[in-house]
C-alpha atoms as a PDB file:
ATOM      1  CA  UNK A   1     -61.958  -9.792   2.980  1.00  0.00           C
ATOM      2  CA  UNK A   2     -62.771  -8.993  -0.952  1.00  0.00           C
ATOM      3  CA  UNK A   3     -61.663  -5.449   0.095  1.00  0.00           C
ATOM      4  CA  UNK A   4     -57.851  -6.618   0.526  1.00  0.00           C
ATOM      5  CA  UNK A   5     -58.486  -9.205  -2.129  1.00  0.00           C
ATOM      6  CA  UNK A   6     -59.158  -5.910  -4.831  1.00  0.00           C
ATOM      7  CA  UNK A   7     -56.217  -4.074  -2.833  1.00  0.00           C
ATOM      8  CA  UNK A   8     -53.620  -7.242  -3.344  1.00  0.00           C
ATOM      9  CA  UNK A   9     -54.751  -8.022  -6.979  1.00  0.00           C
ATOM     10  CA  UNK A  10     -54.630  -3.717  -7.474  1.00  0.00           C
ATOM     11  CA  UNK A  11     -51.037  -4.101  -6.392  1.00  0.00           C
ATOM     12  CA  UNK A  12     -49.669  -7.280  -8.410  1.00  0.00           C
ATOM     13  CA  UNK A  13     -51.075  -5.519 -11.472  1.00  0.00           C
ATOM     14  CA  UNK A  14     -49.434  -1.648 -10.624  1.00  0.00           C
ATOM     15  CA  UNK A  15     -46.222  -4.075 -10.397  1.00  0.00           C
ATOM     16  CA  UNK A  16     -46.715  -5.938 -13.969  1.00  0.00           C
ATOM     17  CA  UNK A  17     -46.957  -2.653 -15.054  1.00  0.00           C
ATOM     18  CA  UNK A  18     -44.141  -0.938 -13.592  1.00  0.00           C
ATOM     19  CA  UNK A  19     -42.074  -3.720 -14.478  1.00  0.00           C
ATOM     20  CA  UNK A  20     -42.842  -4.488 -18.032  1.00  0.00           C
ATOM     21  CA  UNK A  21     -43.672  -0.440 -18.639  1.00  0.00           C
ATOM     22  CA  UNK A  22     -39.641   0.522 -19.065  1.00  0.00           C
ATOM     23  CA  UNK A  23     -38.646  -1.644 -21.877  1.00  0.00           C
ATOM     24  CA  UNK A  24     -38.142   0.682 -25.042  1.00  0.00           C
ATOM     25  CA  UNK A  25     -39.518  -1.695 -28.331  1.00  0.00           C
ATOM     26  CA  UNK A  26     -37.277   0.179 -30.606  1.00  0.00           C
ATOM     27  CA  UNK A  27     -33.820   0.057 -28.854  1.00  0.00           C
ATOM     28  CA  UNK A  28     -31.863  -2.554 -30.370  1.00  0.00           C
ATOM     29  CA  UNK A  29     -28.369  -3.683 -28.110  1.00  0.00           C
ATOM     30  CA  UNK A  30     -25.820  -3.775 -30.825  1.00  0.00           C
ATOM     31  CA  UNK A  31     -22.824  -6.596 -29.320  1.00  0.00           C
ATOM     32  CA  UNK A  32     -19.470  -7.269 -30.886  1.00  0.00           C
ATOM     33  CA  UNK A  33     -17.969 -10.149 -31.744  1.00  0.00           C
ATOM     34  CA  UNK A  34     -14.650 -11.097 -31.555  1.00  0.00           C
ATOM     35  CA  UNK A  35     -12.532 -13.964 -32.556  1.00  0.00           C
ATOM     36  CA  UNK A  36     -10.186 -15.382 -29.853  1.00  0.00           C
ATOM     37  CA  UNK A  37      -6.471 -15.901 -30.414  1.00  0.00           C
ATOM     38  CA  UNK A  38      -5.847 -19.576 -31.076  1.00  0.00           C
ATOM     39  CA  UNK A  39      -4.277 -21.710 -28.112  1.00  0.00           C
ATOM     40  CA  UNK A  40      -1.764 -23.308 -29.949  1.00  0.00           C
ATOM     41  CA  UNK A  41      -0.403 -22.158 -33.474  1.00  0.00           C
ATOM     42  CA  UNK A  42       0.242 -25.661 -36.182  1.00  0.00           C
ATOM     43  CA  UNK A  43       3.887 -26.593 -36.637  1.00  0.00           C
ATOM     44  CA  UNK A  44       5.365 -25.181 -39.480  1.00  0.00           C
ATOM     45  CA  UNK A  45       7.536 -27.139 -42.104  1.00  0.00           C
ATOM     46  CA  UNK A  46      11.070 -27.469 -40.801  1.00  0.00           C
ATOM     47  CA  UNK A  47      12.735 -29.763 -43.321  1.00  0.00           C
ATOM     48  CA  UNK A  48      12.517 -33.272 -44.580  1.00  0.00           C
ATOM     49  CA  UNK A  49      13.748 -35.395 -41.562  1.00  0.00           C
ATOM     50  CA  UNK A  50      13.368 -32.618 -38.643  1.00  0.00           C
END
């Protein structure tokens, strides 16, 4: 029984490893931002009474 307890608790840690082992520390994602065209533009100045 401890025998597959050491095997099970050997495996879960080979698998933290594995999983947490590829991530690169000094890579940094660069994203880019961009504004999105307004929905609806403001109504512009017509004339006095329009």
């Amino acid at each position: 029984m401890a025998r597959s307890i050491k095997g099970a608790a050997a495996f879960c840690v080979l698998a933290l490893v594995a999983a947490c082992g590829g991530n690169d520390a000094g890579a940094v994602e660069e994203f880019v931002v961009v504004d999105p065209a307004p929905v609806t533009e403001e109504p512009g100045f017509t004339g006095k009474y329009k």
